[in-house]
PDB file of N, CA and C in Angstrom:
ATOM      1  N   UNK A   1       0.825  -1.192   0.000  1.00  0.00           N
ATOM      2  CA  UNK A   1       0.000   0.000   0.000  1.00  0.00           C
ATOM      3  C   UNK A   1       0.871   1.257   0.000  1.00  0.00           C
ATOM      4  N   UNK A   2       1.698   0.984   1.025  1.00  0.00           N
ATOM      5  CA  UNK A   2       2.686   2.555   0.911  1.00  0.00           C
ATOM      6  C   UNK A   2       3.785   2.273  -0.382  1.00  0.00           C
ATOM      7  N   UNK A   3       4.108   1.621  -1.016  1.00  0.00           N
ATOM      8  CA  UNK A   3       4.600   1.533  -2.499  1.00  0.00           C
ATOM      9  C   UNK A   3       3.961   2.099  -3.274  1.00  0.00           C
ATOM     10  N   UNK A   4       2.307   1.810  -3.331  1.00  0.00           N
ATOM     11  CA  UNK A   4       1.764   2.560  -4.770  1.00  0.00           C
ATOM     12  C   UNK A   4       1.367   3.743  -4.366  1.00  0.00           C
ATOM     13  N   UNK A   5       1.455   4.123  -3.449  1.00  0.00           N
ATOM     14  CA  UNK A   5       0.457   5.688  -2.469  1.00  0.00           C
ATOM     15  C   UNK A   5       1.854   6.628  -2.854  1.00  0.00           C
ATOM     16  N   UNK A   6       3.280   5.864  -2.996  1.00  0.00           N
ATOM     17  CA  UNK A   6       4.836   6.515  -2.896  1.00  0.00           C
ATOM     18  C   UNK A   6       4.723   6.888  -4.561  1.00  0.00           C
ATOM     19  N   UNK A   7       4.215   5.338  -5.347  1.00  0.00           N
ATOM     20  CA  UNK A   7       4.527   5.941  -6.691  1.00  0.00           C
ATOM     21  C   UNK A   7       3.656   6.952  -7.297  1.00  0.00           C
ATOM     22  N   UNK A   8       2.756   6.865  -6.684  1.00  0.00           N
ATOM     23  CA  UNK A   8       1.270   7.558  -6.907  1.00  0.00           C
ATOM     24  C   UNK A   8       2.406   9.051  -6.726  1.00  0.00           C
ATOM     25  N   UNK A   9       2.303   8.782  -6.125  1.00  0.00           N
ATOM     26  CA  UNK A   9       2.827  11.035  -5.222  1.00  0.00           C
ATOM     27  C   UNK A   9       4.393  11.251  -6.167  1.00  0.00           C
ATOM     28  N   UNK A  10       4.635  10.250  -6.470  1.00  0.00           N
ATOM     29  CA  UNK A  10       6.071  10.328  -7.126  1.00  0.00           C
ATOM     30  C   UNK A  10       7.264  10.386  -6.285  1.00  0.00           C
ATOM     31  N   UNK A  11       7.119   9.491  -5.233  1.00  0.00           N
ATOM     32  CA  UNK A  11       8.299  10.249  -4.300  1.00  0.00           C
ATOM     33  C   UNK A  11       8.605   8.804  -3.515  1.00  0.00           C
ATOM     34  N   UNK A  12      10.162   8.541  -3.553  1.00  0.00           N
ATOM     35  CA  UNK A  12      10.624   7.454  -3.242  1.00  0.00           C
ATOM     36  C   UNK A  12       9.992   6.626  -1.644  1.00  0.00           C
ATOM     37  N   UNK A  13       9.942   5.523  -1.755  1.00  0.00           N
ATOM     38  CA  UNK A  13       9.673   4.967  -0.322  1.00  0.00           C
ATOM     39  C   UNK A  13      10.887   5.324   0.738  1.00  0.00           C
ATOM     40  N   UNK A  14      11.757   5.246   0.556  1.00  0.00           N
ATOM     41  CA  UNK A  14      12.883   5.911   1.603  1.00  0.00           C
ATOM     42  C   UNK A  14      12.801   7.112   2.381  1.00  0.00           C
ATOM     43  N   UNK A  15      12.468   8.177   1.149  1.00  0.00           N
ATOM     44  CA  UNK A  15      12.225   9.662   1.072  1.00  0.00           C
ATOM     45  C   UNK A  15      10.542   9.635   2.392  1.00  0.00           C
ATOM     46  N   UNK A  16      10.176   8.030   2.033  1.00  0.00           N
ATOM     47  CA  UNK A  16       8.789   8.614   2.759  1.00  0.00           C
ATOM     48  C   UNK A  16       8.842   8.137   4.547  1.00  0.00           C
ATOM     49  N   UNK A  17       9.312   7.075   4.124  1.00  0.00           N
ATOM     50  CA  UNK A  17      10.158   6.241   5.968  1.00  0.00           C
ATOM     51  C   UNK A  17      10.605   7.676   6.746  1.00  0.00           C
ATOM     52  N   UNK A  18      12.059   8.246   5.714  1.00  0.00           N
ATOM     53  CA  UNK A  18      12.685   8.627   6.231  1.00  0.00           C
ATOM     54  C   UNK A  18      11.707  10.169   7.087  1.00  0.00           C
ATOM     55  N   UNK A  19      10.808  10.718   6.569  1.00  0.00           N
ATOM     56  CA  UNK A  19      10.202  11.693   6.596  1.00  0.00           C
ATOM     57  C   UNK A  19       9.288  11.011   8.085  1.00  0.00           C
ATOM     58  N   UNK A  20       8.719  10.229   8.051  1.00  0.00           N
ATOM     59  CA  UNK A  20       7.603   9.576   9.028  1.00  0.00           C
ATOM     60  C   UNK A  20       8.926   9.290  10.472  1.00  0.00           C
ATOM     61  N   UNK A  21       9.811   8.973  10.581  1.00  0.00           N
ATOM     62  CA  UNK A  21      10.918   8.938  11.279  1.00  0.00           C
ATOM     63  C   UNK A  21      11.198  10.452  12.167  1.00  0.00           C
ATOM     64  N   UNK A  22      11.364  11.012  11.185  1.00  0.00           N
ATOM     65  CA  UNK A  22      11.795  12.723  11.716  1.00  0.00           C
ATOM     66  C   UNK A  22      10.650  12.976  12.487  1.00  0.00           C
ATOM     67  N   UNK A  23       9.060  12.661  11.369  1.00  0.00           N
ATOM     68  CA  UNK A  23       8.186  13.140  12.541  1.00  0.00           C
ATOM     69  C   UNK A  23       8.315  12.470  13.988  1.00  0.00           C
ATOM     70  N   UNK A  24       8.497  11.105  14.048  1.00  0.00           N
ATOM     71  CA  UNK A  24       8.076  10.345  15.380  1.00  0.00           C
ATOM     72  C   UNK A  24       8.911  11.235  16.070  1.00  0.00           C
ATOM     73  N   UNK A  25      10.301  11.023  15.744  1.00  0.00           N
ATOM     74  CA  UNK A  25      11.213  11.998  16.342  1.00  0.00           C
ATOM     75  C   UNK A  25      11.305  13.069  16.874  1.00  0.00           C
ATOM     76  N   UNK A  26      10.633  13.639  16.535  1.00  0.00           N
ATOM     77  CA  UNK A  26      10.573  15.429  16.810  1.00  0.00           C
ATOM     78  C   UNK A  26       9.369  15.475  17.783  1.00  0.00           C
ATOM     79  N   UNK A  27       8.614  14.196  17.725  1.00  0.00           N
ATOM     80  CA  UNK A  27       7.147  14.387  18.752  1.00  0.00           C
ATOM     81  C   UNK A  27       7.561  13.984  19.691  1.00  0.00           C
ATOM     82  N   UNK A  28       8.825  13.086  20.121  1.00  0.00           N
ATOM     83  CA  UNK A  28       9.589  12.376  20.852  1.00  0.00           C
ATOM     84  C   UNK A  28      10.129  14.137  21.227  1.00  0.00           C
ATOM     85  N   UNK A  29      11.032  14.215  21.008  1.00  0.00           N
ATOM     86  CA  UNK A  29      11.581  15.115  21.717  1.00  0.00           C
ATOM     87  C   UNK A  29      11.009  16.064  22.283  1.00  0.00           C
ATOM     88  N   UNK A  30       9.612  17.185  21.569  1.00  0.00           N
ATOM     89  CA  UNK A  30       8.507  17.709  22.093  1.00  0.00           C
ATOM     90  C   UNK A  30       8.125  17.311  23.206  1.00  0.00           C
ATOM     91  N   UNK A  31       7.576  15.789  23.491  1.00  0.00           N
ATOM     92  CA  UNK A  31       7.599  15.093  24.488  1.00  0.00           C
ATOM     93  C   UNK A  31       8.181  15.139  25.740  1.00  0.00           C
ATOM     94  N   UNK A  32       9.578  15.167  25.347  1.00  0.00           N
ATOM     95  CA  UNK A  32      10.458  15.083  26.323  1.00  0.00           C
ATOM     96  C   UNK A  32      10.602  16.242  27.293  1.00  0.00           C
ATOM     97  N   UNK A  33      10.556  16.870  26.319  1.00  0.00           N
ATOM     98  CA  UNK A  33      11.062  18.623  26.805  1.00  0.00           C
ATOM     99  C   UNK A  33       9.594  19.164  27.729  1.00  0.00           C
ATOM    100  N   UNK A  34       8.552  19.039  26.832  1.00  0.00           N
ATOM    101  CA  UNK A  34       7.952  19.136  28.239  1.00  0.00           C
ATOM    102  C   UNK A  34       7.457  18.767  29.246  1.00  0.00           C
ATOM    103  N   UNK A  35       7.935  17.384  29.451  1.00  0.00           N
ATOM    104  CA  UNK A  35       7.921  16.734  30.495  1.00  0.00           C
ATOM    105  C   UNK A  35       9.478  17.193  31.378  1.00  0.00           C
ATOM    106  N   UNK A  36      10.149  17.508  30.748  1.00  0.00           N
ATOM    107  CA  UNK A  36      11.484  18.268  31.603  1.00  0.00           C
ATOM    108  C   UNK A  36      10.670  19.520  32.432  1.00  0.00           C
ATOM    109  N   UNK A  37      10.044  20.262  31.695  1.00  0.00           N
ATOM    110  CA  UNK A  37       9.334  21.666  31.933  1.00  0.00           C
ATOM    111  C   UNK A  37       8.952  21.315  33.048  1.00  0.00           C
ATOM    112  N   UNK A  38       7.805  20.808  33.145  1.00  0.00           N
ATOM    113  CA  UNK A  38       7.079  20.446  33.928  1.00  0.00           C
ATOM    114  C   UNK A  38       7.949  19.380  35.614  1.00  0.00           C
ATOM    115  N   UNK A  39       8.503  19.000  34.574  1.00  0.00           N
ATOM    116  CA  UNK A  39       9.465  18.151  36.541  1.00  0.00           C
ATOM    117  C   UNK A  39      10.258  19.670  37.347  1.00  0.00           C
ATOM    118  N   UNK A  40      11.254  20.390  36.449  1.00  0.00           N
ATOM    119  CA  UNK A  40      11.707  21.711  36.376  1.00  0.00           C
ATOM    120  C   UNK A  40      10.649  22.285  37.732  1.00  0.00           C
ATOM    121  N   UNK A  41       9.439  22.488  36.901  1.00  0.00           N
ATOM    122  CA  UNK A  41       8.233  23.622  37.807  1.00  0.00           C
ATOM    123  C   UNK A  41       7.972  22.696  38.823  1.00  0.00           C
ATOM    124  N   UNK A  42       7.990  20.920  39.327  1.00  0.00           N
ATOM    125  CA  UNK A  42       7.472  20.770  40.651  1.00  0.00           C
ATOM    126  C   UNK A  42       8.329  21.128  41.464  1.00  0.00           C
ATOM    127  N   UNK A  43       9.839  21.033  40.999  1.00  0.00           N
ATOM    128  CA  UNK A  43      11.026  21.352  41.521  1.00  0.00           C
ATOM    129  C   UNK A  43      10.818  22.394  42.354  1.00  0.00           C
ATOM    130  N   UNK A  44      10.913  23.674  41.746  1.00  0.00           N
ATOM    131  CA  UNK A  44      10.141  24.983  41.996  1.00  0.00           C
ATOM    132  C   UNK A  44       9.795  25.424  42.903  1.00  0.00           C
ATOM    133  N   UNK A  45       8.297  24.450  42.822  1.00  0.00           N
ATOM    134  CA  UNK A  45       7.028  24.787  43.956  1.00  0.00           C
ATOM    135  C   UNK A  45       7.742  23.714  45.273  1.00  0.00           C
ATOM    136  N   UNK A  46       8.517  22.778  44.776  1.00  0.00           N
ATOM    137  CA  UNK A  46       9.146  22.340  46.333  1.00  0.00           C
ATOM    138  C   UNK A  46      10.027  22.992  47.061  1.00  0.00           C
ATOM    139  N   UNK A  47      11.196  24.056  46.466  1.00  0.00           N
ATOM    140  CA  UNK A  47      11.831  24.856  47.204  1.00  0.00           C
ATOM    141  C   UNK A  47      10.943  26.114  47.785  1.00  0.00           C
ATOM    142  N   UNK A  48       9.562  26.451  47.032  1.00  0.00           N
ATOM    143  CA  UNK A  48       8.855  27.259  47.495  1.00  0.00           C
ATOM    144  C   UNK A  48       8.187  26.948  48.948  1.00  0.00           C
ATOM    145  N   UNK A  49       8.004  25.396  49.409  1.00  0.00           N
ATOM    146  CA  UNK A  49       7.367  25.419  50.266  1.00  0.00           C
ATOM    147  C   UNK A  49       8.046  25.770  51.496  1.00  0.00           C
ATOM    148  N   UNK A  50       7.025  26.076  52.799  1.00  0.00           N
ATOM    149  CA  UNK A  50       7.415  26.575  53.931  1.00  0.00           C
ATOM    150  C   UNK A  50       7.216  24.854  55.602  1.00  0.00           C
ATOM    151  N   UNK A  51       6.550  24.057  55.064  1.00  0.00           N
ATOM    152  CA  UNK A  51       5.999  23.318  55.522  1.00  0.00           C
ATOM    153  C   UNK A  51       6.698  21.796  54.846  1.00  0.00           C
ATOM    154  N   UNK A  52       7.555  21.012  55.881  1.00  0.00           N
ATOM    155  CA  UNK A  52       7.979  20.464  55.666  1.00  0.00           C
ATOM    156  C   UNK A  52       7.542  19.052  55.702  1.00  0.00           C
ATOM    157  N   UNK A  53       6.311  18.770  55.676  1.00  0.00           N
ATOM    158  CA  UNK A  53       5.731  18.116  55.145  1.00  0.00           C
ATOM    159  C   UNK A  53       5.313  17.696  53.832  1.00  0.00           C
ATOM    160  N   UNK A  54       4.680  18.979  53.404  1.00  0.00           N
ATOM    161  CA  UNK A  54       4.063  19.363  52.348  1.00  0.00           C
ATOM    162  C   UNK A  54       5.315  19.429  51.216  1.00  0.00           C
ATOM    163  N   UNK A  55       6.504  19.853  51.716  1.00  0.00           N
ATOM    164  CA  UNK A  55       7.506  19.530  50.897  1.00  0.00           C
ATOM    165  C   UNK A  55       7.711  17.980  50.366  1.00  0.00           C
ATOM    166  N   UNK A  56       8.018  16.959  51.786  1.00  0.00           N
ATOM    167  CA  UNK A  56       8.277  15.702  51.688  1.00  0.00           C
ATOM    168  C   UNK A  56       7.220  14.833  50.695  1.00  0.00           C
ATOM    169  N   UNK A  57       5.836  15.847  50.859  1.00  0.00           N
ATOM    170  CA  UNK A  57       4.925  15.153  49.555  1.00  0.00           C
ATOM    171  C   UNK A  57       5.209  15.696  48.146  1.00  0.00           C
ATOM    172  N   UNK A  58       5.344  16.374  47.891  1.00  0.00           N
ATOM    173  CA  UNK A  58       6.209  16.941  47.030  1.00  0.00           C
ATOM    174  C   UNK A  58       7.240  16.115  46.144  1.00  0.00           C
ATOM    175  N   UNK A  59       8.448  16.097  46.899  1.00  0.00           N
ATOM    176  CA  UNK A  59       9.588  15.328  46.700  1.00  0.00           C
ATOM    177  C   UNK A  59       9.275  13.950  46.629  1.00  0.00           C
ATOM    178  N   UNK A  60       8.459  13.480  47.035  1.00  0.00           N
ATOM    179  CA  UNK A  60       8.061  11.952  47.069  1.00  0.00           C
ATOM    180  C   UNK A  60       7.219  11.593  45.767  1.00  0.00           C
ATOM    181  N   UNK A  61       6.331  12.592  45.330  1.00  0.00           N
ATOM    182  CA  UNK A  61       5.702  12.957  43.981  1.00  0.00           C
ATOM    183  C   UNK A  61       7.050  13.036  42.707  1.00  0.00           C
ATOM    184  N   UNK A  62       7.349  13.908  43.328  1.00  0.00           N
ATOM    185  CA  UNK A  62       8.616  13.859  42.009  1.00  0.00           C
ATOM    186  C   UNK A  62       9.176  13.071  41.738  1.00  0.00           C
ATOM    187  N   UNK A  63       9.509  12.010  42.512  1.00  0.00           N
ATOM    188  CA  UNK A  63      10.619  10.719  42.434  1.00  0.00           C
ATOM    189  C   UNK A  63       9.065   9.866  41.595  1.00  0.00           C
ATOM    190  N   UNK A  64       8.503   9.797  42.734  1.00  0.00           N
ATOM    191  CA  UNK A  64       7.430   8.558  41.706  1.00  0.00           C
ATOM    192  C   UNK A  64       7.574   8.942  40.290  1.00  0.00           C
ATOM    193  N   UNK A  65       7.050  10.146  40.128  1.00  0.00           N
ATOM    194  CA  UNK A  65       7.242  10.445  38.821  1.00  0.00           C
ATOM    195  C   UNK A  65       8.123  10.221  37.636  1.00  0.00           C
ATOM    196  N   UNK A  66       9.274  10.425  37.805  1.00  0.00           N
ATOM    197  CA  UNK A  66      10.506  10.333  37.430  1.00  0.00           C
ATOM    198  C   UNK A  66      10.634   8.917  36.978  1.00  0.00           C
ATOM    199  N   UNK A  67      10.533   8.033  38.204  1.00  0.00           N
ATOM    200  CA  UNK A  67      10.597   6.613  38.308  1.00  0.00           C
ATOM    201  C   UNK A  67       9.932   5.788  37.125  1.00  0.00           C
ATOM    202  N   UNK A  68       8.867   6.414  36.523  1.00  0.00           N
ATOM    203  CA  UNK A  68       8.054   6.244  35.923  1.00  0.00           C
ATOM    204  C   UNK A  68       7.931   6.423  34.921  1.00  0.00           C
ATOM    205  N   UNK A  69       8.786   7.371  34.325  1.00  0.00           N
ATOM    206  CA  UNK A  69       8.933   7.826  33.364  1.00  0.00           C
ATOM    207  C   UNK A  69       9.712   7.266  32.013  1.00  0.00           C
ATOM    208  N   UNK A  70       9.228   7.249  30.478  1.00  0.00           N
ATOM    209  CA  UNK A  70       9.669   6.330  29.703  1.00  0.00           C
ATOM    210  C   UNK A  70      10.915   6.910  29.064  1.00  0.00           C
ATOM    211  N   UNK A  71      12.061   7.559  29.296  1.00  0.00           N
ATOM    212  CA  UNK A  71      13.372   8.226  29.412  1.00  0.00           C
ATOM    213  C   UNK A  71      14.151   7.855  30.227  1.00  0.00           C
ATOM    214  N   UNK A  72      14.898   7.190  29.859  1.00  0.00           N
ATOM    215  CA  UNK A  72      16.424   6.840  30.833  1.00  0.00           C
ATOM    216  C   UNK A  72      16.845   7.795  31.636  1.00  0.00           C
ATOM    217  N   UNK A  73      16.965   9.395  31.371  1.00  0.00           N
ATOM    218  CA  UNK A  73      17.822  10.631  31.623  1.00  0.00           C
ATOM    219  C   UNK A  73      16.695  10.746  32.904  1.00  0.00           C
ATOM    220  N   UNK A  74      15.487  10.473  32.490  1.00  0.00           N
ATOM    221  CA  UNK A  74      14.337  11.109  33.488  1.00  0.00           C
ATOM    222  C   UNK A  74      14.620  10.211  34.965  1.00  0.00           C
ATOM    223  N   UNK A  75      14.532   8.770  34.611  1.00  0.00           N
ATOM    224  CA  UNK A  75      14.793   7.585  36.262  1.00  0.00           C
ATOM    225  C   UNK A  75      15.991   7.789  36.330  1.00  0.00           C
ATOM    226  N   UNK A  76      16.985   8.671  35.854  1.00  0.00           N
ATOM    227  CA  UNK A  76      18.191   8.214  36.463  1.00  0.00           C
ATOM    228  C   UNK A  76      17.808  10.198  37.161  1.00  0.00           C
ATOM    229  N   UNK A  77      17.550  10.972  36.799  1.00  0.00           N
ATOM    230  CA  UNK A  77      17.173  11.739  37.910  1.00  0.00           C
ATOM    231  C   UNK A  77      16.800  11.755  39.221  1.00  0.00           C
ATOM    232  N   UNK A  78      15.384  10.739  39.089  1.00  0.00           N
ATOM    233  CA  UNK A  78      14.486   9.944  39.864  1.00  0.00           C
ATOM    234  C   UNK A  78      15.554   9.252  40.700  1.00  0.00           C
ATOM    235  N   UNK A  79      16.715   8.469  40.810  1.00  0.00           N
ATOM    236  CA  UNK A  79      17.652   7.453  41.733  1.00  0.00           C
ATOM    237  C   UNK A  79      18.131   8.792  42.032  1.00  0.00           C
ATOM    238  N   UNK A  80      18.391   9.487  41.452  1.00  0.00           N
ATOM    239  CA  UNK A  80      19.631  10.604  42.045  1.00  0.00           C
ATOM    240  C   UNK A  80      18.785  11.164  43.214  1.00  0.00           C
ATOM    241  N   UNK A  81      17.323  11.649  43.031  1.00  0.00           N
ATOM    242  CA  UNK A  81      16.913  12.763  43.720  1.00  0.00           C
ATOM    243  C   UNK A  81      16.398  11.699  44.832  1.00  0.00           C
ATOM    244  N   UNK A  82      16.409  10.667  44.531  1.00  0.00           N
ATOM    245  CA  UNK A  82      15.717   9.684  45.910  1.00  0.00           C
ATOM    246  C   UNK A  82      17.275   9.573  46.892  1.00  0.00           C
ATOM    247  N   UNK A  83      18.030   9.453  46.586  1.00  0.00           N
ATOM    248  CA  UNK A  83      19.288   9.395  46.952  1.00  0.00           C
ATOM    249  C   UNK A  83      19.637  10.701  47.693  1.00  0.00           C
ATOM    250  N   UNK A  84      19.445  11.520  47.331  1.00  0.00           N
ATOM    251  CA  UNK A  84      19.393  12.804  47.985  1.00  0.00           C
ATOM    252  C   UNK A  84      18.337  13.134  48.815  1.00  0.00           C
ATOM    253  N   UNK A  85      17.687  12.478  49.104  1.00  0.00           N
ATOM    254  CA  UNK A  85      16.063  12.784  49.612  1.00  0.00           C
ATOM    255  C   UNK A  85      16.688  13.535  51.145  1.00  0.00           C
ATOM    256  N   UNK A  86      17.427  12.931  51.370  1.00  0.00           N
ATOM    257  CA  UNK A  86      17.967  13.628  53.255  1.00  0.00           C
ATOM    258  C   UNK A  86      18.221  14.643  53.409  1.00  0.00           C
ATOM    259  N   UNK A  87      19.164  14.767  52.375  1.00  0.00           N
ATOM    260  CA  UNK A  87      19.790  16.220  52.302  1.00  0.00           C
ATOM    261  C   UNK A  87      18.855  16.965  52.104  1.00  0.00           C
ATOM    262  N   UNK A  88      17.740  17.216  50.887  1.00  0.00           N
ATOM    263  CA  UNK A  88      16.896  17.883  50.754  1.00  0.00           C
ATOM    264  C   UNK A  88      15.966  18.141  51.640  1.00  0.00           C
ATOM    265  N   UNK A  89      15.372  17.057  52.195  1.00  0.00           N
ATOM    266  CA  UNK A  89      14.507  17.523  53.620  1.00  0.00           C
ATOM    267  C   UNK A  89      15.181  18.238  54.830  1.00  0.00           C
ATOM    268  N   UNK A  90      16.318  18.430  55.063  1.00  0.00           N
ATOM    269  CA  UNK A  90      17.075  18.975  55.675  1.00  0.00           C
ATOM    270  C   UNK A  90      17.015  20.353  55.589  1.00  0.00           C
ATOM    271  N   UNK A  91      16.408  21.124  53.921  1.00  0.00           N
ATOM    272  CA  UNK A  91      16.717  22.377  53.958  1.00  0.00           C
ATOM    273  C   UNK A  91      15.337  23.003  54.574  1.00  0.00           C
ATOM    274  N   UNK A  92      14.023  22.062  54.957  1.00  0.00           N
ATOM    275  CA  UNK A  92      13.240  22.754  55.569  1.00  0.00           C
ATOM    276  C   UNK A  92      12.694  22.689  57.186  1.00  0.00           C
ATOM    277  N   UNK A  93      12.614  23.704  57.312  1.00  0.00           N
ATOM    278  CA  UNK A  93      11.996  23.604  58.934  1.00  0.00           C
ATOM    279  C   UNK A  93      11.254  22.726  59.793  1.00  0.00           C
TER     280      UNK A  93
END
């Protein structure tokens, strides 16, 4: 089907892979980035808090998250920031 739809349009099957590729790609990275955004901003609102509780839910949110996440760069954040979890609760009251 995508052979005669390629010869139909005049335009090589390679030319058409290669094109459907870039897209996945680029929605992949879109993806990524704002899911960075977004971990970035809980980050944020956890140094914002005053209540060190409300922090520890926070930080405990973020790791799940992370953990969870279908990016290598993202769970290996997730081990780092669980790993650090002491230190960080440390900076609040």
């Amino acid at each position: 089907m995508v052979k005669s739809a390629c010869e139909a349009l005049g335009i090589a099957r390679s030319s058409y892979y290669a094109s459907r590729k870039r897209q996945t790609t680029e929605k992949a990275v879109r993806k990524v980035k704002e899911k960075d955004a977004e971990i970035i901003e809980k980050i944020r609102e956890l140094y914002r808090q005053t209540d060190r509780e409300e922090a520890l839910k926070i930080l405990d949110n973020i790791i799940f998250n992370l953990k969870l996440a279908d990016d290598a760069e993202l769970v290996r954040w997730g081990n780092t920031l669980k790993k650090w979890r002491k230190p960080v609760f440390k900076l609040f009251p």
